[in-house]
C-alpha atoms as a PDB file:
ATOM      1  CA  UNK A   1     -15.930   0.310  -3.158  1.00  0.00           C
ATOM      2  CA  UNK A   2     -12.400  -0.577  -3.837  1.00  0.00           C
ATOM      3  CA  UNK A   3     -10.014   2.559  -4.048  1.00  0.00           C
ATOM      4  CA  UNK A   4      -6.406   1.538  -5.750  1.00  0.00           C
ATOM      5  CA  UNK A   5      -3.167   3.535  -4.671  1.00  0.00           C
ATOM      6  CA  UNK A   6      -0.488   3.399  -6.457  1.00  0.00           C
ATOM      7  CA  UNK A   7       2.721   2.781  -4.222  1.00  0.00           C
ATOM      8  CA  UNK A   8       4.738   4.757  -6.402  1.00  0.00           C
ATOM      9  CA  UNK A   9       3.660   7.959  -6.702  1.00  0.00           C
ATOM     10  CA  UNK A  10       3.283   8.279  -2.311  1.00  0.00           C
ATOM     11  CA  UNK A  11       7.496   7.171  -2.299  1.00  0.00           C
ATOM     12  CA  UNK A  12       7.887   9.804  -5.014  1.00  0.00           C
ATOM     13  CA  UNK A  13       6.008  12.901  -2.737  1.00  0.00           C
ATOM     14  CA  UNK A  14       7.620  11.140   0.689  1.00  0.00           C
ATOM     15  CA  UNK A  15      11.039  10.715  -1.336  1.00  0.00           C
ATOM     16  CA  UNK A  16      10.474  14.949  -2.229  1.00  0.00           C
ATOM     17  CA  UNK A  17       9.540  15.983   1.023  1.00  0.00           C
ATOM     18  CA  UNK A  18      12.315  14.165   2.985  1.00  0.00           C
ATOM     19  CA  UNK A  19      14.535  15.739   0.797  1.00  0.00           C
ATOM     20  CA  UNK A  20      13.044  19.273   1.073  1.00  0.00           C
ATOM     21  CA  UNK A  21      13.358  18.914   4.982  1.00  0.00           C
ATOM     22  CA  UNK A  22      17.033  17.696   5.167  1.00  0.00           C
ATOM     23  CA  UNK A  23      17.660  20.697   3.429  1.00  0.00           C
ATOM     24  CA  UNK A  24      17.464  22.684   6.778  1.00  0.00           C
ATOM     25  CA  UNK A  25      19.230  20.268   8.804  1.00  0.00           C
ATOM     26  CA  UNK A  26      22.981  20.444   9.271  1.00  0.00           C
ATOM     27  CA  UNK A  27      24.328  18.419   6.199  1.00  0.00           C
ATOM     28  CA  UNK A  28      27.934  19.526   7.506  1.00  0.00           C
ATOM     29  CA  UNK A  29      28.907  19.498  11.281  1.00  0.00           C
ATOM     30  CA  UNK A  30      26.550  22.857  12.306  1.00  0.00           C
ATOM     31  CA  UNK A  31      26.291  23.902   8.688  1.00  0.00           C
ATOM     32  CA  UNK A  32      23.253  22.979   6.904  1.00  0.00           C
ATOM     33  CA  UNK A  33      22.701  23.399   3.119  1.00  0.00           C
ATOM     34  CA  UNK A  34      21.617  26.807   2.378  1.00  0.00           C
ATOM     35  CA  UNK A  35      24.930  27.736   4.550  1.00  0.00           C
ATOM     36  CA  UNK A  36      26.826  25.385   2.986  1.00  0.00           C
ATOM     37  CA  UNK A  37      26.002  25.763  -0.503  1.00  0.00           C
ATOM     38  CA  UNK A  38      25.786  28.521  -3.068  1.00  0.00           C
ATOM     39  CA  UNK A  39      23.312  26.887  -6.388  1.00  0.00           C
ATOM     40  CA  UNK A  40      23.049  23.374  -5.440  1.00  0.00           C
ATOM     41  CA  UNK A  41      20.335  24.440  -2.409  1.00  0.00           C
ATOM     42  CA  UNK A  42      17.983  26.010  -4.538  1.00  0.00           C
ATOM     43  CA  UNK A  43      18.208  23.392  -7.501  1.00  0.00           C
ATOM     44  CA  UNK A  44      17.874  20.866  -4.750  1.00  0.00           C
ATOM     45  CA  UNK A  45      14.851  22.838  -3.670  1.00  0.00           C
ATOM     46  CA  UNK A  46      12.549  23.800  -6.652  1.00  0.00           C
ATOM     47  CA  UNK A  47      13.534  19.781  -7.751  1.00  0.00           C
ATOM     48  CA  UNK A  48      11.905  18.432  -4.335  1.00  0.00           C
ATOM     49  CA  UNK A  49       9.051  21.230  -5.154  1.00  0.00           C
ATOM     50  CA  UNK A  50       8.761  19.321  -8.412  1.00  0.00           C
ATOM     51  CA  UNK A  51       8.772  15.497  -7.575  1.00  0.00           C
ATOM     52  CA  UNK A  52       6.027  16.179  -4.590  1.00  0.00           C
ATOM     53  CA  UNK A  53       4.194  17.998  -7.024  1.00  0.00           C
ATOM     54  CA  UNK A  54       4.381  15.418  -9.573  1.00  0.00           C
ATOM     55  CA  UNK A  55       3.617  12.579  -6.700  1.00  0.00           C
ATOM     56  CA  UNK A  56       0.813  14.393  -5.618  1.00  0.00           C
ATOM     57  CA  UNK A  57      -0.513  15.684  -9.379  1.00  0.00           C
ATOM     58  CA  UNK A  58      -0.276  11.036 -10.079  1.00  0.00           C
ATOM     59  CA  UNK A  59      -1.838  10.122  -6.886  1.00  0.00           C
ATOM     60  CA  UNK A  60      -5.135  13.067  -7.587  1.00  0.00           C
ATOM     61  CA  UNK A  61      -4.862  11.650 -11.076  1.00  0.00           C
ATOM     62  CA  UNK A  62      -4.456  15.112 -12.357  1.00  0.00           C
ATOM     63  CA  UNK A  63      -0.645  15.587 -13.862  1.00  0.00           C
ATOM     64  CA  UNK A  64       0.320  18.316 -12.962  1.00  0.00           C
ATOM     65  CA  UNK A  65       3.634  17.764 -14.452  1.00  0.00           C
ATOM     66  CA  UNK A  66       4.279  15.246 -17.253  1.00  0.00           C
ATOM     67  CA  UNK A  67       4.728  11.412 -15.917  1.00  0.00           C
ATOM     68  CA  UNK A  68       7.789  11.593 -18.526  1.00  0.00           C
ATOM     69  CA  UNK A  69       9.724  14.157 -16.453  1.00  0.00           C
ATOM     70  CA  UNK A  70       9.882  12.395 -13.084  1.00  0.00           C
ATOM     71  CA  UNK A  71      12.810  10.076 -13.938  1.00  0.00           C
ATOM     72  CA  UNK A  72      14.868  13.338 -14.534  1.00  0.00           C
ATOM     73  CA  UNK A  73      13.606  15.204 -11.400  1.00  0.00           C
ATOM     74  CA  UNK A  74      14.386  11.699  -9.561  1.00  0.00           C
ATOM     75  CA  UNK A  75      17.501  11.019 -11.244  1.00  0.00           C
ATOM     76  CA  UNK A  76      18.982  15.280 -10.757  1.00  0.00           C
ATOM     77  CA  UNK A  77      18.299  15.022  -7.296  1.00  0.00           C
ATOM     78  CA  UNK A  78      19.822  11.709  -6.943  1.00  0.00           C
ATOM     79  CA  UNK A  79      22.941  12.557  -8.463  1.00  0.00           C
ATOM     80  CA  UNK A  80      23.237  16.330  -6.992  1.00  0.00           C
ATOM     81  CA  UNK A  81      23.066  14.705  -3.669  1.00  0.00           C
ATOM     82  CA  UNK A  82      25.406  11.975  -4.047  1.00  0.00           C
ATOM     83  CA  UNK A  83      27.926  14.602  -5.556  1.00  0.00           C
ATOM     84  CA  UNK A  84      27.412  17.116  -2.147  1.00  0.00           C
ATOM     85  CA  UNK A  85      28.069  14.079  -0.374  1.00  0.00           C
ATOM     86  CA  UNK A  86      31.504  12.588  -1.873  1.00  0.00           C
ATOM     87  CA  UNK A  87      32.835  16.177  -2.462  1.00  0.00           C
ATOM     88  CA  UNK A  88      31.757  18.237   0.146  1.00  0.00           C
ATOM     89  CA  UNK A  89      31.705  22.164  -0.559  1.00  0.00           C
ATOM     90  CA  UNK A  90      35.410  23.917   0.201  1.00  0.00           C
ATOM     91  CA  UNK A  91      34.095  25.347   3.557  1.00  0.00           C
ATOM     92  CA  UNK A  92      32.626  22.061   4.955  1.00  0.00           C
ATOM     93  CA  UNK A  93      35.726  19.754   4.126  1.00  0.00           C
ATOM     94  CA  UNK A  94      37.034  17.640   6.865  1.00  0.00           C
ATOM     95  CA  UNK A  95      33.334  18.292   8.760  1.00  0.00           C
ATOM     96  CA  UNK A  96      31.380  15.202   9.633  1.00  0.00           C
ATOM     97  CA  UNK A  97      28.461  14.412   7.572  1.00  0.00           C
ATOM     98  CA  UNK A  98      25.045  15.551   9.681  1.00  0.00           C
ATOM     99  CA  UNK A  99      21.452  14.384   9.532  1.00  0.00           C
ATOM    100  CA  UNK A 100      20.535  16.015   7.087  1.00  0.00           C
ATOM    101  CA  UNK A 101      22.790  15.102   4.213  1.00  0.00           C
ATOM    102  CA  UNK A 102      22.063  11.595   5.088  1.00  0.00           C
ATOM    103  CA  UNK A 103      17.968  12.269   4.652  1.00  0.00           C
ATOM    104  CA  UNK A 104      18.737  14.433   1.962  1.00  0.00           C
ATOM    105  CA  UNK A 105      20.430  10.702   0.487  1.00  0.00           C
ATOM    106  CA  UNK A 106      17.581   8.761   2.001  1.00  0.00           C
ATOM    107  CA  UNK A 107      14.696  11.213   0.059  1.00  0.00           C
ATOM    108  CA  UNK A 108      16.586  10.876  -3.297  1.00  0.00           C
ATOM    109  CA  UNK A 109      16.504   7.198  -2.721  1.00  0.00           C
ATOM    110  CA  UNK A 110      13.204   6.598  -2.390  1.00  0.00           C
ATOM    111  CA  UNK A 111      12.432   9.234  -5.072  1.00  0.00           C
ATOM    112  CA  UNK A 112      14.607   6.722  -7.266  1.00  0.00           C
ATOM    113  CA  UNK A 113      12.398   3.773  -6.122  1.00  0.00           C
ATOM    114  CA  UNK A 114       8.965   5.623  -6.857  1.00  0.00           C
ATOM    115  CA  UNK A 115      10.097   6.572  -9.788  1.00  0.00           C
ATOM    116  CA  UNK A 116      10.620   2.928 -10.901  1.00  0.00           C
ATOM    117  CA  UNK A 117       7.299   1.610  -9.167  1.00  0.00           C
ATOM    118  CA  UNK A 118       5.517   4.240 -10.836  1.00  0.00           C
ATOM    119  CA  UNK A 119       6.562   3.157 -14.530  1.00  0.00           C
ATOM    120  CA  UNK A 120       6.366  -0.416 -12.954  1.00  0.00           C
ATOM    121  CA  UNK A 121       2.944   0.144 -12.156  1.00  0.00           C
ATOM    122  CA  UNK A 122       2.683  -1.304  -8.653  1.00  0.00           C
ATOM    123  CA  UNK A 123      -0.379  -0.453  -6.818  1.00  0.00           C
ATOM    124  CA  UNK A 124      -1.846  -1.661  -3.437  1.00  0.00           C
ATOM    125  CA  UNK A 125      -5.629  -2.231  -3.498  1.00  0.00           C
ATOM    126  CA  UNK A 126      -7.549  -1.161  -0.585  1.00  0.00           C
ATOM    127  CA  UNK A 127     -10.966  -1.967   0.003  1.00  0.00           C
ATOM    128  CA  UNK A 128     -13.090   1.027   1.423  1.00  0.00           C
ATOM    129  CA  UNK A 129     -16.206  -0.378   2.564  1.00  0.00           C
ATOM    130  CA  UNK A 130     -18.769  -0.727   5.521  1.00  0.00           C
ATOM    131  CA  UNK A 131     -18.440  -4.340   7.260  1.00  0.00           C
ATOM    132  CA  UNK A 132     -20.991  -6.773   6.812  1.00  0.00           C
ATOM    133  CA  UNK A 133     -22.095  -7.938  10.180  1.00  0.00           C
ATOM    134  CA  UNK A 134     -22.044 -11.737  10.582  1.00  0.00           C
ATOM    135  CA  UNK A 135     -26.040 -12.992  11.090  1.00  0.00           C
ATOM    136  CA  UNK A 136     -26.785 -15.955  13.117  1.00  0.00           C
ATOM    137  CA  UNK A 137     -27.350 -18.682  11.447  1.00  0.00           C
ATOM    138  CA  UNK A 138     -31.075 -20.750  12.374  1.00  0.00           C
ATOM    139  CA  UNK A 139     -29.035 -24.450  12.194  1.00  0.00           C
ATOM    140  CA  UNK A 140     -26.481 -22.859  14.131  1.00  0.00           C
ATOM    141  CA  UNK A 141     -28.998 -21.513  16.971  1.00  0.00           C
ATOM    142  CA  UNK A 142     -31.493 -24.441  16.640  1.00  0.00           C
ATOM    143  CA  UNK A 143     -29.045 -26.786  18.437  1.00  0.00           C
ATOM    144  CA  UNK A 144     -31.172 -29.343  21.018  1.00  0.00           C
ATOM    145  CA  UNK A 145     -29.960 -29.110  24.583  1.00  0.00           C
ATOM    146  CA  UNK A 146     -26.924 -31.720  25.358  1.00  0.00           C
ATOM    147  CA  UNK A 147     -28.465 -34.879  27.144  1.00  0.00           C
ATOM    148  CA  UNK A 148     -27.185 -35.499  30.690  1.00  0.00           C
ATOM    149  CA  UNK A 149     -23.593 -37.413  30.166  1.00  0.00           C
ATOM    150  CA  UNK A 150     -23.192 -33.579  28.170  1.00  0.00           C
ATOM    151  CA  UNK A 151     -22.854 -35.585  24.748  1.00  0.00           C
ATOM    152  CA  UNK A 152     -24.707 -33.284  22.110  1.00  0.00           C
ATOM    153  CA  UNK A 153     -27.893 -34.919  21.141  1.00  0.00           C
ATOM    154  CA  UNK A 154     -27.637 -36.593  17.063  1.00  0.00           C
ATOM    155  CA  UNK A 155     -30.581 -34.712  14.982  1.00  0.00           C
ATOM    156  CA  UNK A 156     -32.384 -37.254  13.599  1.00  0.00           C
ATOM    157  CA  UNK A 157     -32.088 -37.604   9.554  1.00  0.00           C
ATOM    158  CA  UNK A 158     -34.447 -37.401   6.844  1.00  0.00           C
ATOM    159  CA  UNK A 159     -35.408 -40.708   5.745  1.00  0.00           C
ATOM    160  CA  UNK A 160     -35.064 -39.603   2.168  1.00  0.00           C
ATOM    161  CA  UNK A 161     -32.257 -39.356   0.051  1.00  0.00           C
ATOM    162  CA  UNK A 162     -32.038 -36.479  -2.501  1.00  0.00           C
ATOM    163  CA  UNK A 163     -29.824 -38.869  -4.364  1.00  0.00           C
ATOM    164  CA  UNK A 164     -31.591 -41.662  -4.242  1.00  0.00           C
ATOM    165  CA  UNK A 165     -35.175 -41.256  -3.093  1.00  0.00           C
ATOM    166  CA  UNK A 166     -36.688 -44.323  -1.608  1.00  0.00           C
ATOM    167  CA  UNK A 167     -40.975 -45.272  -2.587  1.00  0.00           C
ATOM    168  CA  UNK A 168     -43.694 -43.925  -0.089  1.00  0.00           C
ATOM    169  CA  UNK A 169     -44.899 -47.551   1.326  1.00  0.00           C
ATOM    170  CA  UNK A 170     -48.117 -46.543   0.248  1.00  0.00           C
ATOM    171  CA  UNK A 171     -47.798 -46.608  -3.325  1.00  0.00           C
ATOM    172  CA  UNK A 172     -45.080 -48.806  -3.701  1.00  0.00           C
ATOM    173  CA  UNK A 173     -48.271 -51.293  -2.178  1.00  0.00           C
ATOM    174  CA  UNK A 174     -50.710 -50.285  -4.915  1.00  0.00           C
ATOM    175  CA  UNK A 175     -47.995 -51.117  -7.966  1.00  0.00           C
ATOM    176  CA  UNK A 176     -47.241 -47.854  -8.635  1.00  0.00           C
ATOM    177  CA  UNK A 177     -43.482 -46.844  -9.412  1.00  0.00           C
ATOM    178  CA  UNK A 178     -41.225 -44.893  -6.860  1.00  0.00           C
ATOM    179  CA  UNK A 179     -41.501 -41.288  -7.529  1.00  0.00           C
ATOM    180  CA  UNK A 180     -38.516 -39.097  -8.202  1.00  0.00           C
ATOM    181  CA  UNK A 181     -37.998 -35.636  -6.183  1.00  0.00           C
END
């Protein structure tokens, strides 16, 4: 049985929850984004929320959000990201940027590129099957014993051609015509 996965819809859930995680890491210096922001946490949140529950609903092949909304969730949490990250809120200016505004980045990313593979319909095809084991074959296991010098004994050949089959010396005597296999 061959079971298809499309690549797009796993970025899109990975993409969500990456995002969803860097969300309690420190986005500035020991601040992370429910300390550092006052809406953009929560619309950050209930969009992650939404693109793993749209990956998940496309993978299980039961929507649970329409197909048509992802490039939005994608493309908000994309842009709200990139925007925390040029201008920083007024209590974390100056701070360095932490780990977690840089996976935030990295989840809205790869959101972007599921997004895409998922309208691009890219899949990877994975065959889920029991393995066939390999029987021995008779000409294989019939081999005669090597000769002394070790060189492998020559089976002898048929003496008739499939292609070109020869007369039995018996008829061939009596007048008869070669027969054909």
């Amino acid at each position: 049985m061959t079971r298809r996965f499309d690549i797009g819809p796993v970025l899109v859930a990975v993409g969500a929850l990456v995002v969803l995680v860097g969300l309690f890491l420190d986005w500035y210096g020991g601040l992370n984004a429910w300390n550092s922001f006052e809406l953009t946490d929560v619309v950050l949140a209930v969009l992650a929320l939404a693109g793993l529950a749209a990956g998940v609903g496309l993978l299980a092949d039961n929507e649970l959000l329409d197909r048509r909304a992802l490039p939005w969730i994608a493309g908000a949490t994309f842009v709200l990201v990139a925007a925390e990250l040029i201008n920083p809120p007024p209590g974390a200016a100056g701070q360095p940027l932490g780990l977690g505004a840089w996976l935030g980045f990295a989840g809205a990313v790869v959101m972007l590129a599921g997004t895409v593979l998922t309208f691009g319909r890219v899949s990877l095809n994975v065959a889920v099957e029991g393995r066939d084991r390999r029987r021995r074959v008779a000409a294989v296991d019939n081999r005669p014993p090597p000769t002394e010098t070790g060189a492998p004994v020559k089976p002898a050949r048929s003496s008739e051609s499939l292609l070109h089959p020869q007369a039995e010396p018996d008829r061939e005597d009596e007048g008869e015509a070669p027969r054909s296999a």
